[in-house]
N, C-alpha and C. Protein backbone atom coordinates (compact mmCIF):
# COMPACT_ATOMS: atom_id res chain seq x y z
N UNK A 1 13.30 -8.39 3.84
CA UNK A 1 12.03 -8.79 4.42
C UNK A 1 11.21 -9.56 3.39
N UNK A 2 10.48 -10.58 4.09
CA UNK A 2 10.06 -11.59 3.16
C UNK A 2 8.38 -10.95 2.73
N UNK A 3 8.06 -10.77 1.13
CA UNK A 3 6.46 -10.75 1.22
C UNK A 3 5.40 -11.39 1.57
N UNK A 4 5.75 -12.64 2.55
CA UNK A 4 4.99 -13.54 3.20
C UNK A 4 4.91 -12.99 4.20
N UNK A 5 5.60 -12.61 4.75
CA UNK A 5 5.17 -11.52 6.13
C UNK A 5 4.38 -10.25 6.32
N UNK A 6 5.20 -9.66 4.99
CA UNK A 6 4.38 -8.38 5.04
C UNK A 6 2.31 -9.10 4.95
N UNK A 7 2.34 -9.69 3.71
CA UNK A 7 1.24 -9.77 2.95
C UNK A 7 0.07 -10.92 3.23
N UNK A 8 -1.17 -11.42 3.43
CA UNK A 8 -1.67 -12.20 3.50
C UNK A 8 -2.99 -12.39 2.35
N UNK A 9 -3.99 -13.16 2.50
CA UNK A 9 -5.11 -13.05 1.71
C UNK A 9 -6.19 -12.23 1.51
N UNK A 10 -5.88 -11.47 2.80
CA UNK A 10 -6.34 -10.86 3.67
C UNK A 10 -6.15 -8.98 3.01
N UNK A 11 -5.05 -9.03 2.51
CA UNK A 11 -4.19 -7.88 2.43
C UNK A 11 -4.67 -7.04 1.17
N UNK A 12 -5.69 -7.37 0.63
CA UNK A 12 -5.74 -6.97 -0.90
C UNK A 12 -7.43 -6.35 -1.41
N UNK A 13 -7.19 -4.88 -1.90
CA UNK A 13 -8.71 -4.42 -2.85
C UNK A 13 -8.24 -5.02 -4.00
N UNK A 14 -8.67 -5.99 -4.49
CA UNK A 14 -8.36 -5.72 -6.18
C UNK A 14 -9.47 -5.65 -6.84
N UNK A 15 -8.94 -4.91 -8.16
CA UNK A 15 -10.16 -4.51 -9.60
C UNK A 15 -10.94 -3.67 -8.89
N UNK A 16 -10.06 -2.74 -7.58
CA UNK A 16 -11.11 -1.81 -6.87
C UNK A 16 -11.37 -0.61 -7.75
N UNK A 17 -12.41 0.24 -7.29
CA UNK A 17 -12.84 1.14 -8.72
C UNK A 17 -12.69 2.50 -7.27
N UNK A 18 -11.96 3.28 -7.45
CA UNK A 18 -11.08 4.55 -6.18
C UNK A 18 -12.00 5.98 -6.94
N UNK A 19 -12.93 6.53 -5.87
CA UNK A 19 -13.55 7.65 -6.52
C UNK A 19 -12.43 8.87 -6.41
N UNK A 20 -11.02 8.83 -5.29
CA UNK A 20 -10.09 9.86 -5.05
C UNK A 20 -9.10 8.72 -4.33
N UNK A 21 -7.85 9.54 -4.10
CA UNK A 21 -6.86 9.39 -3.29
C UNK A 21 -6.54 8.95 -1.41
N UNK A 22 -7.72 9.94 -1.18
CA UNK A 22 -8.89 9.61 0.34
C UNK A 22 -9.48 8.29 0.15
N UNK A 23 -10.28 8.22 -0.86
CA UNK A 23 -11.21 6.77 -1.06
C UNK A 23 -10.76 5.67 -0.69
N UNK A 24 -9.48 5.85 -1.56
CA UNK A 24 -8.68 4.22 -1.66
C UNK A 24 -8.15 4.89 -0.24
N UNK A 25 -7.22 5.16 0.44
CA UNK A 25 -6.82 5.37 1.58
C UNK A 25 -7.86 5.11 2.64
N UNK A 26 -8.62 5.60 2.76
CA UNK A 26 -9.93 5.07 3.65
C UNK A 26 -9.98 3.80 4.01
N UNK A 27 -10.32 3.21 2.84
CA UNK A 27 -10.78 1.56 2.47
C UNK A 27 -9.64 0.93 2.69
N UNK A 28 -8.08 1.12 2.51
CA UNK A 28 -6.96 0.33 3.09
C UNK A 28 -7.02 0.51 4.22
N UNK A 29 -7.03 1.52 4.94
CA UNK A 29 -6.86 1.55 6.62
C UNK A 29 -8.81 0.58 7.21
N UNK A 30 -9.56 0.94 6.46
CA UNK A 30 -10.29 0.22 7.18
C UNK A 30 -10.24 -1.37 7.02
N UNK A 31 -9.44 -1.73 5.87
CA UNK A 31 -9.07 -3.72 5.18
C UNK A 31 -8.10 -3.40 6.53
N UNK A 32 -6.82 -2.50 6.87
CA UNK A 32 -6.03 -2.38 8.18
C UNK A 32 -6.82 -2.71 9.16
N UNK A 33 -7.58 -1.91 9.71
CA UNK A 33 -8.05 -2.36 11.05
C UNK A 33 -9.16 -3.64 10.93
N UNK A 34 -9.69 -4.33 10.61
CA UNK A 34 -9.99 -5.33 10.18
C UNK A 34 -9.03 -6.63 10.53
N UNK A 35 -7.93 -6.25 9.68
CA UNK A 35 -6.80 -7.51 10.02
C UNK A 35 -6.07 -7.28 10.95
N UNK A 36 -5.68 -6.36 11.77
CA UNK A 36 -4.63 -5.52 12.61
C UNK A 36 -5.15 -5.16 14.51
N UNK A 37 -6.16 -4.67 14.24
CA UNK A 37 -6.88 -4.37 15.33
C UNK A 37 -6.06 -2.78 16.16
N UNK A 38 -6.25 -2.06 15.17
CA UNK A 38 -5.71 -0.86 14.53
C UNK A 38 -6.73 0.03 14.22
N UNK A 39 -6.50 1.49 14.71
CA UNK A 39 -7.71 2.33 14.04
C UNK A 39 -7.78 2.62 12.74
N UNK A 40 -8.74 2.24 11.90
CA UNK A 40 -8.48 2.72 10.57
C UNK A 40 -8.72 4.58 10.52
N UNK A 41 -9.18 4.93 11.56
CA UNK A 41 -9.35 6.44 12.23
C UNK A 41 -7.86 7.25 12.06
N UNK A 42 -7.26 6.23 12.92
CA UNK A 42 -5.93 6.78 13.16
C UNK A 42 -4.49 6.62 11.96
N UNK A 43 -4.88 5.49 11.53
CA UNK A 43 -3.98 4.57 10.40
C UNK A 43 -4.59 6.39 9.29
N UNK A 44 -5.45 6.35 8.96
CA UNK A 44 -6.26 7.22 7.59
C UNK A 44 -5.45 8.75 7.90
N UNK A 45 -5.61 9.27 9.21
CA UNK A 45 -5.03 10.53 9.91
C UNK A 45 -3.49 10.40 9.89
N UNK A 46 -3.10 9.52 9.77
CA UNK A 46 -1.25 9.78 9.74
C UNK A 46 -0.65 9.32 8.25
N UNK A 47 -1.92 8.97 7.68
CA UNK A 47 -1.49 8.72 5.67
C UNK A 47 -1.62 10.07 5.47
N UNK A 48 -2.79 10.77 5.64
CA UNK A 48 -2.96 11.76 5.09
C UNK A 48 -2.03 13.40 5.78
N UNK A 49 -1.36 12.81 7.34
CA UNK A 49 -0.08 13.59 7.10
C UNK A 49 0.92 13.59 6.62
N UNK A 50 0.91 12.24 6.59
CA UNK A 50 2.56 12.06 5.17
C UNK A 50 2.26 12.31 3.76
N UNK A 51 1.33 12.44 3.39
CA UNK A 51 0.70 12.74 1.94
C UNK A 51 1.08 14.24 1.98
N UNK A 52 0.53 14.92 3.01
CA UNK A 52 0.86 16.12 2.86
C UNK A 52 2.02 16.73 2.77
N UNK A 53 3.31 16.02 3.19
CA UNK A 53 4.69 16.21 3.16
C UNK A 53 5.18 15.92 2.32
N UNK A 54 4.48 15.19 1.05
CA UNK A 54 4.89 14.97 -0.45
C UNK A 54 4.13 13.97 -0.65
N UNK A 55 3.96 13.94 -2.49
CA UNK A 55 2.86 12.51 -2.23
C UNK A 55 3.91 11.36 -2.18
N UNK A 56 3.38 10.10 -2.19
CA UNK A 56 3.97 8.68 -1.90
C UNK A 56 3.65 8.08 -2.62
N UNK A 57 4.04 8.51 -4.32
CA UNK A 57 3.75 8.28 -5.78
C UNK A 57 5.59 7.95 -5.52
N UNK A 58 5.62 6.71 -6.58
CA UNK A 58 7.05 6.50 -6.56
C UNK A 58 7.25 6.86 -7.85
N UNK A 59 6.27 6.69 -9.20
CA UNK A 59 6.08 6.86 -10.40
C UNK A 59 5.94 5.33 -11.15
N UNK A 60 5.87 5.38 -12.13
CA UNK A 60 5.25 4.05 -12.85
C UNK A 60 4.07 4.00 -12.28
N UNK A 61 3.16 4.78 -12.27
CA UNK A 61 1.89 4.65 -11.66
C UNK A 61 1.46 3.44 -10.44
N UNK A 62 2.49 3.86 -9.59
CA UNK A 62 2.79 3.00 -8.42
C UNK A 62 2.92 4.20 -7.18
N UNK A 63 1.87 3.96 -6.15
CA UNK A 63 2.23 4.67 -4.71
C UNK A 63 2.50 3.67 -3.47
N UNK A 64 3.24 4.18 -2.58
CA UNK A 64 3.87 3.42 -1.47
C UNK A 64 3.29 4.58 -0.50
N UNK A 65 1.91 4.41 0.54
CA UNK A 65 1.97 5.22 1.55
C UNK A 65 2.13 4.63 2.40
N UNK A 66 2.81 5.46 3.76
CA UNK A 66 3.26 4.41 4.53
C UNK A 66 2.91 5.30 5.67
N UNK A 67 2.90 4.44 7.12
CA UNK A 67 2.44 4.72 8.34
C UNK A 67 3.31 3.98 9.89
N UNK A 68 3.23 4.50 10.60
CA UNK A 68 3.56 3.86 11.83
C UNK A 68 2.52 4.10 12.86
N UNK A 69 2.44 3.03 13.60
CA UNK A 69 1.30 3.21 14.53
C UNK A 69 1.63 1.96 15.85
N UNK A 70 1.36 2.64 17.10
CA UNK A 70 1.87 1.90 18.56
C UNK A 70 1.83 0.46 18.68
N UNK A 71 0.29 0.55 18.02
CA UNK A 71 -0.38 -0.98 18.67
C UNK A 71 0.28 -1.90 17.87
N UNK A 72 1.26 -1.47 16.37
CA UNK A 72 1.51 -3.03 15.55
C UNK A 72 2.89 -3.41 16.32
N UNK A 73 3.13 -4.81 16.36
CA UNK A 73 4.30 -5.71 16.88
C UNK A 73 5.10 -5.71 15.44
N UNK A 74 5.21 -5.70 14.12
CA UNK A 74 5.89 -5.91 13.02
C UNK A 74 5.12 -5.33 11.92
N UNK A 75 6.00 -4.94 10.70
CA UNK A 75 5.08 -4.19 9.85
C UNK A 75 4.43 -5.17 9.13
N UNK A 76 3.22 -4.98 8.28
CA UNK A 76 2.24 -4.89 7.68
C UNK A 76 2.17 -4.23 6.34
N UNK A 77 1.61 -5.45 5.50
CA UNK A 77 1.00 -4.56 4.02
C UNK A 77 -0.56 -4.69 3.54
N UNK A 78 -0.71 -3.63 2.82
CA UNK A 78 -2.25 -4.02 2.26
C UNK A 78 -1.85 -3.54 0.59
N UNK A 79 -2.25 -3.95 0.09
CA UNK A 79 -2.34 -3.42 -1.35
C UNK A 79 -3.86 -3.38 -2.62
N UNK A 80 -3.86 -2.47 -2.97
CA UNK A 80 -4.88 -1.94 -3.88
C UNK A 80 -4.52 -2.12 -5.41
N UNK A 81 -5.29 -2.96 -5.85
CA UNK A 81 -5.19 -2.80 -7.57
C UNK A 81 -6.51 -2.08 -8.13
N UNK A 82 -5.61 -0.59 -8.91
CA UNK A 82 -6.93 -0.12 -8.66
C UNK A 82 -8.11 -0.40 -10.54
N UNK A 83 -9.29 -0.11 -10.83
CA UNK A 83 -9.68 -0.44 -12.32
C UNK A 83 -9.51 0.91 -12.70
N UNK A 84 -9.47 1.88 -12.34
CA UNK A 84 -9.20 3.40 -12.75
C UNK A 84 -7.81 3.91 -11.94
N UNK A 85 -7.33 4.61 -12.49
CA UNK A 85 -6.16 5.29 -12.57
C UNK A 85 -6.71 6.39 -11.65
N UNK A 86 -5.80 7.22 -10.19
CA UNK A 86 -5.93 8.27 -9.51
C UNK A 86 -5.05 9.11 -9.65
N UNK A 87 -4.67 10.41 -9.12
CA UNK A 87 -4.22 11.06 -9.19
C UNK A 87 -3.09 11.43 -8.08
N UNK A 88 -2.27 10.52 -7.84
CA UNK A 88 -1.05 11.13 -6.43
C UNK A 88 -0.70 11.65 -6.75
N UNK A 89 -0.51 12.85 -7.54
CA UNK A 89 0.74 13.97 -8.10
C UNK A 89 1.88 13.56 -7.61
N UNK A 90 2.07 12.41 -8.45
CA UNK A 90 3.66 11.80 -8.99
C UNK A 90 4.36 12.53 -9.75
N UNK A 91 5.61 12.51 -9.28
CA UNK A 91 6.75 13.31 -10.21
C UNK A 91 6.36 12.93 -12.14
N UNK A 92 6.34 11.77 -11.94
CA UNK A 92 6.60 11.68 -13.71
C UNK A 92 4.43 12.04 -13.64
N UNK A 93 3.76 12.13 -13.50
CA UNK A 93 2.12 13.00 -13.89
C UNK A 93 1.63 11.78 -14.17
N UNK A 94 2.34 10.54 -14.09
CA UNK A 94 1.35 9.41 -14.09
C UNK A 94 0.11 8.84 -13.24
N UNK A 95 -0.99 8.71 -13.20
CA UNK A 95 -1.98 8.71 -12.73
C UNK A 95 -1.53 6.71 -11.84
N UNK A 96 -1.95 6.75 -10.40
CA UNK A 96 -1.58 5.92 -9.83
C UNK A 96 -2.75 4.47 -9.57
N UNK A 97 -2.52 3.59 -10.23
CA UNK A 97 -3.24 2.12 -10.16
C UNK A 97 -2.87 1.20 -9.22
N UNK A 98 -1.61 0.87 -8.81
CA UNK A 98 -1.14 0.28 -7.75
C UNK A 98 -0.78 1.07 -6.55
N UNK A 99 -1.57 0.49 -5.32
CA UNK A 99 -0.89 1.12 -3.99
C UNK A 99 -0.64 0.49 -3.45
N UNK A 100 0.44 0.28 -2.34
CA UNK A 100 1.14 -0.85 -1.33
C UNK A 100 0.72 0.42 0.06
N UNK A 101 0.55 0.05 0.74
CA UNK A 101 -0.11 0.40 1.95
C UNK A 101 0.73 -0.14 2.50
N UNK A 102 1.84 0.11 3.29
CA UNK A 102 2.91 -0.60 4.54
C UNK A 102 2.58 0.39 5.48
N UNK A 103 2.53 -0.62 6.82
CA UNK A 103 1.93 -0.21 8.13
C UNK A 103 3.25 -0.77 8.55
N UNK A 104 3.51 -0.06 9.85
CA UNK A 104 5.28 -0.69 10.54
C UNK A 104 5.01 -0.09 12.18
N UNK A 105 5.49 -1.00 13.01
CA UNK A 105 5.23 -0.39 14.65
C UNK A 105 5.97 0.77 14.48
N UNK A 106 5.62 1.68 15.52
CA UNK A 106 6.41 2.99 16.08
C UNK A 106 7.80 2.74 16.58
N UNK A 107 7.56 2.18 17.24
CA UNK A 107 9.08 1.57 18.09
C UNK A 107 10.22 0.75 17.18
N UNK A 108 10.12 0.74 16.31
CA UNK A 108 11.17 -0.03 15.58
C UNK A 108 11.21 0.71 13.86
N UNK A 109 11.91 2.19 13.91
CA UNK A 109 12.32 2.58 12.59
C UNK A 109 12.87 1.95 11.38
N UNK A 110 14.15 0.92 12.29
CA UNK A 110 14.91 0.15 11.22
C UNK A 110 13.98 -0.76 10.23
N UNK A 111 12.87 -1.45 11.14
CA UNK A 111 12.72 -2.24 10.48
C UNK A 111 11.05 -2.15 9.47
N UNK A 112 10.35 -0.46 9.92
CA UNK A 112 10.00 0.09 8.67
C UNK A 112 10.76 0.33 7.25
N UNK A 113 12.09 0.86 7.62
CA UNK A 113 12.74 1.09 6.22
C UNK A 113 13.22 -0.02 5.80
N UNK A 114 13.93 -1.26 6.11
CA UNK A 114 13.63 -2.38 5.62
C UNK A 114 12.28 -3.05 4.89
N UNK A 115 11.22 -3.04 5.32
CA UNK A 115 10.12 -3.48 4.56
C UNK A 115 9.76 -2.17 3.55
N UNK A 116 10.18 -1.01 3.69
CA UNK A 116 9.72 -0.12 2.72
C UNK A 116 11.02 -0.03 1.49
N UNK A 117 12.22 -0.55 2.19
CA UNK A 117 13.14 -0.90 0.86
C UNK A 117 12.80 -2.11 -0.15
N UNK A 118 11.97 -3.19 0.60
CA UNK A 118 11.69 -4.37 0.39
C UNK A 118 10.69 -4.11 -0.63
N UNK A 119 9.55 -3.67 -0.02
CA UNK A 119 8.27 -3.19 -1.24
C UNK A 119 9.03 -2.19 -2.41
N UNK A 120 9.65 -1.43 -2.08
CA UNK A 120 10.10 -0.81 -2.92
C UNK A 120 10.71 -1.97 -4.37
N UNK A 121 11.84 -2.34 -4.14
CA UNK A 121 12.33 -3.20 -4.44
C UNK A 121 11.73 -4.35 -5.28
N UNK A 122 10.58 -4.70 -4.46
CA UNK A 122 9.49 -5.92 -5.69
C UNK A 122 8.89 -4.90 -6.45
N UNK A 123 8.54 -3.87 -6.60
CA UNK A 123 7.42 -2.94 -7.14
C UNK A 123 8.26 -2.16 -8.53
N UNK A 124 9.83 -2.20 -8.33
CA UNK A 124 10.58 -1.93 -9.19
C UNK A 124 10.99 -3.18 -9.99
N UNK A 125 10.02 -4.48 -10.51
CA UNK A 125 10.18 -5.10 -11.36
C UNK A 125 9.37 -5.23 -12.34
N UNK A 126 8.97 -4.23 -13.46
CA UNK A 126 7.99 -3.97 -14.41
C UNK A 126 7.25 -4.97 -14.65
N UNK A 127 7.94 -6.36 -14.88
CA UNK A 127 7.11 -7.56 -15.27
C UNK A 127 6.10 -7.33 -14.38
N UNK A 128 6.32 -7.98 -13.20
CA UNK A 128 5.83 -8.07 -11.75
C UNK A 128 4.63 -6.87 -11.52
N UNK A 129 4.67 -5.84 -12.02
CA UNK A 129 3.70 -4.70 -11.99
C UNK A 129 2.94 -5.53 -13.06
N UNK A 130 3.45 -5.16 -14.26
CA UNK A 130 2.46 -5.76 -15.28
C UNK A 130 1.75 -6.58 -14.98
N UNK A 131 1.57 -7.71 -14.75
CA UNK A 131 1.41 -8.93 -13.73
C UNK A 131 0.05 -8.55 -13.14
N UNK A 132 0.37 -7.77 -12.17
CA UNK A 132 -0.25 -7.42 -10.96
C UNK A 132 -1.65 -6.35 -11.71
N UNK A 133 -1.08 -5.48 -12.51
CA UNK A 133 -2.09 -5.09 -13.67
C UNK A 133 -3.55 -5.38 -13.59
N UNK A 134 -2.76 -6.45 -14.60
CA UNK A 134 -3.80 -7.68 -14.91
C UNK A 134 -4.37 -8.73 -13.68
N UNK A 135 -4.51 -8.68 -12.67
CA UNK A 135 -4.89 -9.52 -11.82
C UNK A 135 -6.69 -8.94 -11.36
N UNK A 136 -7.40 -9.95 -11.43
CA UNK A 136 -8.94 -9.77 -10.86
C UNK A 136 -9.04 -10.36 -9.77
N UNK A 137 -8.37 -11.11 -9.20
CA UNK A 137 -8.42 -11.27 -7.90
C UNK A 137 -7.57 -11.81 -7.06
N UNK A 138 -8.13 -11.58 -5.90
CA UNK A 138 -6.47 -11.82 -4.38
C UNK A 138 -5.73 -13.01 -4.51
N UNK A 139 -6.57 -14.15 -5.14
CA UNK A 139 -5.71 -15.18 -5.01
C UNK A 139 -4.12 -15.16 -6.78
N UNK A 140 -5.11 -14.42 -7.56
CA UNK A 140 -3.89 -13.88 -8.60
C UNK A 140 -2.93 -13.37 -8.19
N UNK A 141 -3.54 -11.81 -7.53
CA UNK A 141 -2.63 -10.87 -6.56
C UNK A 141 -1.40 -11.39 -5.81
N UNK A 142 -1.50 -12.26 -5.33
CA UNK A 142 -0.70 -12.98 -4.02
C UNK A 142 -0.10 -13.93 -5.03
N UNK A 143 -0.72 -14.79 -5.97
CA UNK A 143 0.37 -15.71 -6.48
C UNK A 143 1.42 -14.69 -6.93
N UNK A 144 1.35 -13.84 -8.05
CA UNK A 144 2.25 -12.56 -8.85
C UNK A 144 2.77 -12.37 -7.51
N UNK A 145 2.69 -11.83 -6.25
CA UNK A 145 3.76 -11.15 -5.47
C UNK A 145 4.27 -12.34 -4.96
């Protein structure tokens, strides 16, 4: 899956400053319903049940939470660069700065785990994190991805 699809200009907090784990989750589902026409109500209520089933810390101070919801036709990303470090209780105790927010319709499993192999996949290229680090704003953000 291509990151032109997932991602737009549209898609991005950066140099956001996250008072918790809720915070930044909040504020992606509400940048979600904004671009999506999607509850950020509902998007926020099904992060925070998959959070509860383990966090969605991959490590390298990188989280992937992810969601399905009726109303989307194809999945969706939002991503957060955050200026403070949070806390997903990641396996390796690294405090989490990058989040990828992938949203994916209900009706089509395959092609959530495709875009969540996909994000996975760019997010496992250290440069490319580093990169992304350092970025102050969306139009940085988006060139790096």
């Amino acid at each position: 899956m291509n990151m032109n699809e997932l991602l737009s200009e549209n898609s991005f907090l950066v140099d956001f400053k996250a008072s918790s784990k809720k915070h930044v989750l909040d504020e992606l589902s509400k940048l979600a319903e904004k671009n999506l026409n999607v509850s950020s109500r509902t998007i926020l209520e099904n992060l925070t049940k998959r959070e509860k089933l383990g966090s969605t810390a991959v490590g390298n101070g990188i989280a992937i939470p992810h969601a399905t919801d009726q109303l989307l036709i194809k999945p969706k990303g939002f991503v957060a660069i955050l200026s403070n470090g949070l806390d997903f209780e990641a396996n390796d105790d690294q405090l989490v700065d990058i989040i990828f927010l992938l949203l994916a319709p209900t009706k089509n499993g395959s092609e959530h785990l495709q875009a969540l192999a996909s994000v996975s996949r760019l997010l496992k290229d250290k440069e490319l994190v580093n990169k992304l680090r350092g970025c102050k704003s969306t139009e940085s953000a988006l060139a790096v991805i």
